[in-house]
Protein backbone atom coordinates (compact mmCIF):
# COMPACT_ATOMS: atom_id res chain seq x y z
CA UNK A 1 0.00 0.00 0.00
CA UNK A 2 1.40 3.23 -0.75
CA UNK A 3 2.54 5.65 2.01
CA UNK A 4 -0.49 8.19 3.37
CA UNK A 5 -0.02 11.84 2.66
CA UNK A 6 -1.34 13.00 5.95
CA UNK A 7 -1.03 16.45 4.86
CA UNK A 8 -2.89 15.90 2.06
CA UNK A 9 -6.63 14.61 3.99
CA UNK A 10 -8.55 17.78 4.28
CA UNK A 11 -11.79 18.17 6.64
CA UNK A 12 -13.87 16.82 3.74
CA UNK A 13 -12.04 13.51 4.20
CA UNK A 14 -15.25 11.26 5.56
CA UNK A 15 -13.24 10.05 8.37
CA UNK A 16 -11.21 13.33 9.28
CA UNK A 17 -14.92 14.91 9.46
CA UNK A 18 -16.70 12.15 12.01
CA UNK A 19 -13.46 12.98 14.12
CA UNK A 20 -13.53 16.68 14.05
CA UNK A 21 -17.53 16.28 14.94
CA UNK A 22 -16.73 14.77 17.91
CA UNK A 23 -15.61 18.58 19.33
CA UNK A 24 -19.33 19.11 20.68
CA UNK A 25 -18.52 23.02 20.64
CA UNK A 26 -17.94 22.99 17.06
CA UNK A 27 -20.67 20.59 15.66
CA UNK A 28 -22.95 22.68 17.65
CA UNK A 29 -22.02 25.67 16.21
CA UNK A 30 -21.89 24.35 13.12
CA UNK A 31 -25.89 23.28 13.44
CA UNK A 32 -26.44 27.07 14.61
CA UNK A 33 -25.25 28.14 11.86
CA UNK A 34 -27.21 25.85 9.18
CA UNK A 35 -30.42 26.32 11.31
CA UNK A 36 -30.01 29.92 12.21
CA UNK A 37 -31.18 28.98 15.34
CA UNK A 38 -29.71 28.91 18.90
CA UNK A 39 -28.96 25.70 21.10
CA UNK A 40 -28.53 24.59 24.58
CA UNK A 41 -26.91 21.39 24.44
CA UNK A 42 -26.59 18.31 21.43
CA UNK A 43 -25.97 14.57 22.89
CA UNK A 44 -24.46 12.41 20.70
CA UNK A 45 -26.42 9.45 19.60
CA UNK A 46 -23.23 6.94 19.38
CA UNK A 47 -25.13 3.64 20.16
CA UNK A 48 -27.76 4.27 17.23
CA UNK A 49 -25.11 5.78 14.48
CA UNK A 50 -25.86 2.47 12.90
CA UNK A 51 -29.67 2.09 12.36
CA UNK A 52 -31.31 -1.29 11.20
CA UNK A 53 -34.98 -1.58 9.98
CA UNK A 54 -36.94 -4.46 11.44
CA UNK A 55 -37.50 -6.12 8.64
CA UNK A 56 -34.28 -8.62 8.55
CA UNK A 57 -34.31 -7.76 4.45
CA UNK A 58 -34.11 -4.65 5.13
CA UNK A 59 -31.31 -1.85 3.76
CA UNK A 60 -29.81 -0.77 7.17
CA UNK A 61 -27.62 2.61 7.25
CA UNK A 62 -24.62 4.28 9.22
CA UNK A 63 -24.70 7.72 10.27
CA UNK A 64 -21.46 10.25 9.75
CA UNK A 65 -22.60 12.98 12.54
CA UNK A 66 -25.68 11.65 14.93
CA UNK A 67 -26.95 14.04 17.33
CA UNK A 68 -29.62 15.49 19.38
CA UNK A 69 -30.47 18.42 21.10
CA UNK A 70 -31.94 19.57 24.34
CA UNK A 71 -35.88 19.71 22.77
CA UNK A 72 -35.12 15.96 21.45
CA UNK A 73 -34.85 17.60 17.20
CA UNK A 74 -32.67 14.63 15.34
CA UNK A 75 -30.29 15.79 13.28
CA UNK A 76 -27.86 13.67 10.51
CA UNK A 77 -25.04 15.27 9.49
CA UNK A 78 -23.27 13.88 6.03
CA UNK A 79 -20.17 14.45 4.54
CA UNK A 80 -20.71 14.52 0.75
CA UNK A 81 -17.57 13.78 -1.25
CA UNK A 82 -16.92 12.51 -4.91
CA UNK A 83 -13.90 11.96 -7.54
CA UNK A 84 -10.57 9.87 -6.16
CA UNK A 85 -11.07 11.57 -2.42
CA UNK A 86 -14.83 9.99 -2.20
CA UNK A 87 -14.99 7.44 0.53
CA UNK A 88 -17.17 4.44 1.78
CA UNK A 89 -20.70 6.55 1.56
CA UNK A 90 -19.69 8.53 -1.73
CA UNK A 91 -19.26 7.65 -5.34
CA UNK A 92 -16.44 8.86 -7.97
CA UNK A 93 -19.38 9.64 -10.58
CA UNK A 94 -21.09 12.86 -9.93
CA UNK A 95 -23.70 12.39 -11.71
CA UNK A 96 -24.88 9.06 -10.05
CA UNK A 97 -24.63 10.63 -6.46
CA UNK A 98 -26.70 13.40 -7.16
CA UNK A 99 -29.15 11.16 -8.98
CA UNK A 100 -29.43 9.49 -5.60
CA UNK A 101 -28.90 11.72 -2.85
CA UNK A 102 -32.55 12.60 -2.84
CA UNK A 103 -33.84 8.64 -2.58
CA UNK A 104 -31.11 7.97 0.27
CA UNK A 105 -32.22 11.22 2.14
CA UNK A 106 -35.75 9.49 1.81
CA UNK A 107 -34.73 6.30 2.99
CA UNK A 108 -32.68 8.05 5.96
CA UNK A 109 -35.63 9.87 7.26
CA UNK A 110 -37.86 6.87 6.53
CA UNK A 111 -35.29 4.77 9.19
CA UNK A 112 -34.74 7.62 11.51
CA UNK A 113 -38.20 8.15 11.95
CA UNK A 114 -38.22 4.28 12.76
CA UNK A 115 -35.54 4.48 15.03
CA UNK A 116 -37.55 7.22 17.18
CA UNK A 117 -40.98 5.66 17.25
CA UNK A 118 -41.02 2.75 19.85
CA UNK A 119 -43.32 0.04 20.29
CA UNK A 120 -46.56 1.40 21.56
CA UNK A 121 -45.46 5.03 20.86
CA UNK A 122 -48.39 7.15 19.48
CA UNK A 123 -47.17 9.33 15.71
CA UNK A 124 -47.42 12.42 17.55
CA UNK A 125 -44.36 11.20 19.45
CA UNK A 126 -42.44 11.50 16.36
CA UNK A 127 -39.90 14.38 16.64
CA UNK A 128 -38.32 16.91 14.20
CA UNK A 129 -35.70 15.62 12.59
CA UNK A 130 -33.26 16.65 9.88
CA UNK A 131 -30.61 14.84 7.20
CA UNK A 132 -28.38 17.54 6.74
CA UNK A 133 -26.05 16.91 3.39
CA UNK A 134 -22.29 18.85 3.43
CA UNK A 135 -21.44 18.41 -0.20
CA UNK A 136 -18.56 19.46 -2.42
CA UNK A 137 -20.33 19.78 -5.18
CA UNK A 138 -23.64 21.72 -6.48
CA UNK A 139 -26.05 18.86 -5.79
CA UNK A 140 -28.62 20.45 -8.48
CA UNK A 141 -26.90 22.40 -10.03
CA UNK A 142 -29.36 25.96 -9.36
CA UNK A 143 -26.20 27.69 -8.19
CA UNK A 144 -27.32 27.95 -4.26
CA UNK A 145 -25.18 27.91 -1.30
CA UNK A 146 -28.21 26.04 0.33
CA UNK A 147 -31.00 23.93 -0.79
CA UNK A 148 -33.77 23.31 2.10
CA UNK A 149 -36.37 21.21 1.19
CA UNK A 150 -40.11 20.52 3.11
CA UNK A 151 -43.33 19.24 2.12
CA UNK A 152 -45.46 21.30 0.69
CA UNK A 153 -49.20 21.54 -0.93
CA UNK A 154 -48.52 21.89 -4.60
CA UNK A 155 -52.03 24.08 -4.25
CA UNK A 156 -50.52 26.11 -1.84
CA UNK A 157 -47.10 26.74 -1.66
CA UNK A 158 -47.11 28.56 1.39
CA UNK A 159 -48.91 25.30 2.93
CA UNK A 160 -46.82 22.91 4.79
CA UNK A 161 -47.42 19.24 5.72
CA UNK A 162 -45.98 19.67 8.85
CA UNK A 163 -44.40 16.09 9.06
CA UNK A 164 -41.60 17.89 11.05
CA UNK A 165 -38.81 16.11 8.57
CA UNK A 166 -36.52 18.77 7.09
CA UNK A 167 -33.75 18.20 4.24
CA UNK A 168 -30.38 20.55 3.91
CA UNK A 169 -28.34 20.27 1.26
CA UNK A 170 -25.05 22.94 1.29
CA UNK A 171 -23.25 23.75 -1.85
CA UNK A 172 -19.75 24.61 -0.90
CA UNK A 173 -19.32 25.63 -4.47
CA UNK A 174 -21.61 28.51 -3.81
CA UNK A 175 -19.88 29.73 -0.54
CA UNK A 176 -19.51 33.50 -2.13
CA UNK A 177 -23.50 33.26 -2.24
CA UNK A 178 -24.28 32.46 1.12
CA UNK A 179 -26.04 35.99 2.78
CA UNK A 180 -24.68 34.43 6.25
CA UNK A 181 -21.01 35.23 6.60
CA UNK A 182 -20.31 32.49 9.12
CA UNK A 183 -21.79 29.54 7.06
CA UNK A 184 -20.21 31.29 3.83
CA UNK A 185 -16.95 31.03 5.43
CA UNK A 186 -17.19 27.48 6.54
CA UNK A 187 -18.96 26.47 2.88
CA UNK A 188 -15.36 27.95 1.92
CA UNK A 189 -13.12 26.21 4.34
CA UNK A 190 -14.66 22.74 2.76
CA UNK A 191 -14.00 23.73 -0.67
CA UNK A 192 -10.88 25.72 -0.19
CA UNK A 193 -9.56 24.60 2.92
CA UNK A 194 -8.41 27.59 3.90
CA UNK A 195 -10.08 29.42 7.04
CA UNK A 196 -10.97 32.91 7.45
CA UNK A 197 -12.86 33.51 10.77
CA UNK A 198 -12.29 31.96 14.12
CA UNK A 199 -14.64 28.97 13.65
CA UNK A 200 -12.58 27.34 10.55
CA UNK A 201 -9.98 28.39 12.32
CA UNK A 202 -10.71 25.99 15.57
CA UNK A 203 -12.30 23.40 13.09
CA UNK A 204 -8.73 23.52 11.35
CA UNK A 205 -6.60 23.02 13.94
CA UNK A 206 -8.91 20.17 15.26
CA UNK A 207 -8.72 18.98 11.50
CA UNK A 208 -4.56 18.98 12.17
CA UNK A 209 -4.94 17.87 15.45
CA UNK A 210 -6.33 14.69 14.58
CA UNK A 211 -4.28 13.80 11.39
CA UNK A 212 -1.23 13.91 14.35
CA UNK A 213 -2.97 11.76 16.48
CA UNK A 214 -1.08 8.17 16.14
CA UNK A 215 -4.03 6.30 17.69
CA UNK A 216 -6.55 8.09 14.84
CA UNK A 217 -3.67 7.40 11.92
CA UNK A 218 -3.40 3.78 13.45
CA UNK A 219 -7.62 3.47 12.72
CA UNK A 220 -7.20 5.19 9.59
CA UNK A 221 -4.10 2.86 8.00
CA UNK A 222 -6.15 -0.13 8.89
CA UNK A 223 -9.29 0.92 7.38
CA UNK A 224 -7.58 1.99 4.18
CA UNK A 225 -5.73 -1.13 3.76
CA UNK A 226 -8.68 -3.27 5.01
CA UNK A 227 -11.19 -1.21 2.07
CA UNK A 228 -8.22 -1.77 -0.33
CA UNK A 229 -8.25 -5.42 -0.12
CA UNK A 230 -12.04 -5.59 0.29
CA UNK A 231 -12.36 -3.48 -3.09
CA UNK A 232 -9.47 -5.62 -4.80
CA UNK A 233 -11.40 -9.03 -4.11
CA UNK A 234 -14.69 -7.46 -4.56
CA UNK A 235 -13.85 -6.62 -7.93
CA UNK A 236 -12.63 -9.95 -8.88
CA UNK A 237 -14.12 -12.36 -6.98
CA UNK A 238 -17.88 -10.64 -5.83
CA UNK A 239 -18.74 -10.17 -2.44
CA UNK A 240 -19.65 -13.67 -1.90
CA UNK A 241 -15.92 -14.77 -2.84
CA UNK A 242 -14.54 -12.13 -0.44
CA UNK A 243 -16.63 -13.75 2.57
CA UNK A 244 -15.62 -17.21 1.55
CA UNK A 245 -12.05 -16.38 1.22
CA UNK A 246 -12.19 -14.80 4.95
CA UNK A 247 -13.59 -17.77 6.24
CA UNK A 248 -10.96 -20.35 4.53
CA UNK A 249 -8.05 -18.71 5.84
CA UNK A 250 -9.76 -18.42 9.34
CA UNK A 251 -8.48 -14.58 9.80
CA UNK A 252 -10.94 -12.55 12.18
CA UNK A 253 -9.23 -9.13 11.04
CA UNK A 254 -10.42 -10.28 7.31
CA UNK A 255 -13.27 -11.29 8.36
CA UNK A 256 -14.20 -8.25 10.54
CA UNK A 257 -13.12 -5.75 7.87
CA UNK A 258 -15.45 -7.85 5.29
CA UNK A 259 -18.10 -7.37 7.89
CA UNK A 260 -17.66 -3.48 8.27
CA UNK A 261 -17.71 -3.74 4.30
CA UNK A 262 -20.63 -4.84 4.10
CA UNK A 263 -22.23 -2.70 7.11
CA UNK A 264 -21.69 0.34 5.43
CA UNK A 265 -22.98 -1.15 1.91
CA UNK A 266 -25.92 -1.61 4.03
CA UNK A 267 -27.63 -4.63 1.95
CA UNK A 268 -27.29 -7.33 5.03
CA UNK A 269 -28.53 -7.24 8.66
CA UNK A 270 -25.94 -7.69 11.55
CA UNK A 271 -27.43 -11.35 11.72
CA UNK A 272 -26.77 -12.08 8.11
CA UNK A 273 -23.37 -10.53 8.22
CA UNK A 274 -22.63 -12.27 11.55
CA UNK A 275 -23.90 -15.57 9.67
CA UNK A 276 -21.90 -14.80 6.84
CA UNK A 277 -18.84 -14.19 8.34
CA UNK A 278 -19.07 -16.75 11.07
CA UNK A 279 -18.14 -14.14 13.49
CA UNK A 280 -20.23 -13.16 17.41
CA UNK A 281 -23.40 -10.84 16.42
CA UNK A 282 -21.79 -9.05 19.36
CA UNK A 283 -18.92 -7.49 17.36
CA UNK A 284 -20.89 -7.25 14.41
CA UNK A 285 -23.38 -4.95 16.16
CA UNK A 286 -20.45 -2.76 17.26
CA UNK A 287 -18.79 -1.85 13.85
């Protein structure tokens, strides 16, 4: 495997940007700023990043930036890359992730929403919740720094549902356009990466900060090389021969990077994969 340009992974990196995240002043501000609204607190919703539907068949999906604040509002915050820098939830065609960003924000919601209502829960328990979409590129192509989306009464524009689910979609392309000068200069930062005021400042020295951290670089190396190999036999073999290869050879790190494989293609439950893989549900679950 060739040798990591650390210098080179920028806070649009998928990884780098679930680490930065984690600094609970700066995600929050960050959410301020997209919301233009003003928050107490956020909790970080660790334990449910990866979400399962109940049907076993069921597409099941993992979460970049899972969080809720003090009124109990869900949000999902995504890192939207593409080209040679996209990672495991991105695509290198353009044109194919833009096709289906809309359909996966669906099917996000559609999950979320799951995740919230209980058993026995009434639907006015539901809660607000939004998929919030950081993307690199103009995601359709209208030139706007943001693109907010609710239901709405094609009579009546002015009508809302009210289903409280809320879409965000941020063109960094457009950062010049954006009337707020905070969120302008951050829309920057992830297409430039250069900062200008003192919140892509902090968010780039966490960004440094973590590409020097040995443990994070130690994560990082072995995910990399684990995708690599995943990819390589993917490609020749299928899926199927990737599994069967990990079990011949009887090596659990195989074996668990072929199960985080196919957790984030989301297409198997954790019993399937756990099945497949012949290794404890329990470490499946925790990927």
């Amino acid at each position: 495997m060739k040798t990591i340009d650390w210098d080179s992974l920028t806070f649009a990196n998928n990884y780098v940007f679930q680490e930065v995240l984690k600094n609970k002043k700066l995600c929050q501000y960050l959410i301020e700023k997209i919301l233009h609204i003003q928050i107490k607190d956020i909790r970080y919703l660790i334990e449910e990043r990866h979400i399962n539907s109940a049907r076993i068949s069921s597409k099941s999906i993992r979460l970049d930036v899972y969080v809720e604040n003090e009124e109990g509002t869900v949000l999902d915050i995504e890192m939207q890359v593409t080209g040679e820098n996209s990672t495991v939830n991105a695509g290198k065609d353009e044109t194919v992730v833009v096709k289906g960003l809309p359909l996966r924000t669906r099917y996000y919601q559609s999950l979320i929403s799951m995740d919230m209502l209980k058993r026995g829960m009434k639907y006015r328990e539901l809660r607000k919740s939004y998929v919030i979409f950081i993307c690199t590129f103009d995601p359709f192509k209208k030139g706007l720094p943001m693109y907010h989306f609710t239901y709405r009464c094609k009579e009546d524009m002015q009508l809302e549902m009210g289903d409280l689910t809320e879409n965000i979609y941020l063109n960094a392309k457009a950062a010049d356009k954006a009337e707020d000068a905070a969120l302008a200069d951050f829309l920057s930062y992830v297409d430039s990466g250069k900062a200008g005021s003192k919140f892509t400042q902090a968010i780039d020295a966490e960004t440094k900060r973590v590409k020097n951290d040995e443990e994070w670089r130690e994560r990082y190396v072995t995910w990399e090389m684990d995708l690599k190999i995943i990819r390589e036999d993917a490609e020749k073999k299928g899926i199927e021969a990737g599994i069967a290869l990990g079990k011949k050879e009887g090596e659990k790190r195989k074996a668990l990077s072929i199960a985080k494989y196919l957790k984030d293609m989301g297409t198997m439950s954790d019993d399937d994969i756990a099945k497949a893989t012949d290794l404890p549900l329990s470490e499946v679950v925790v990927l």
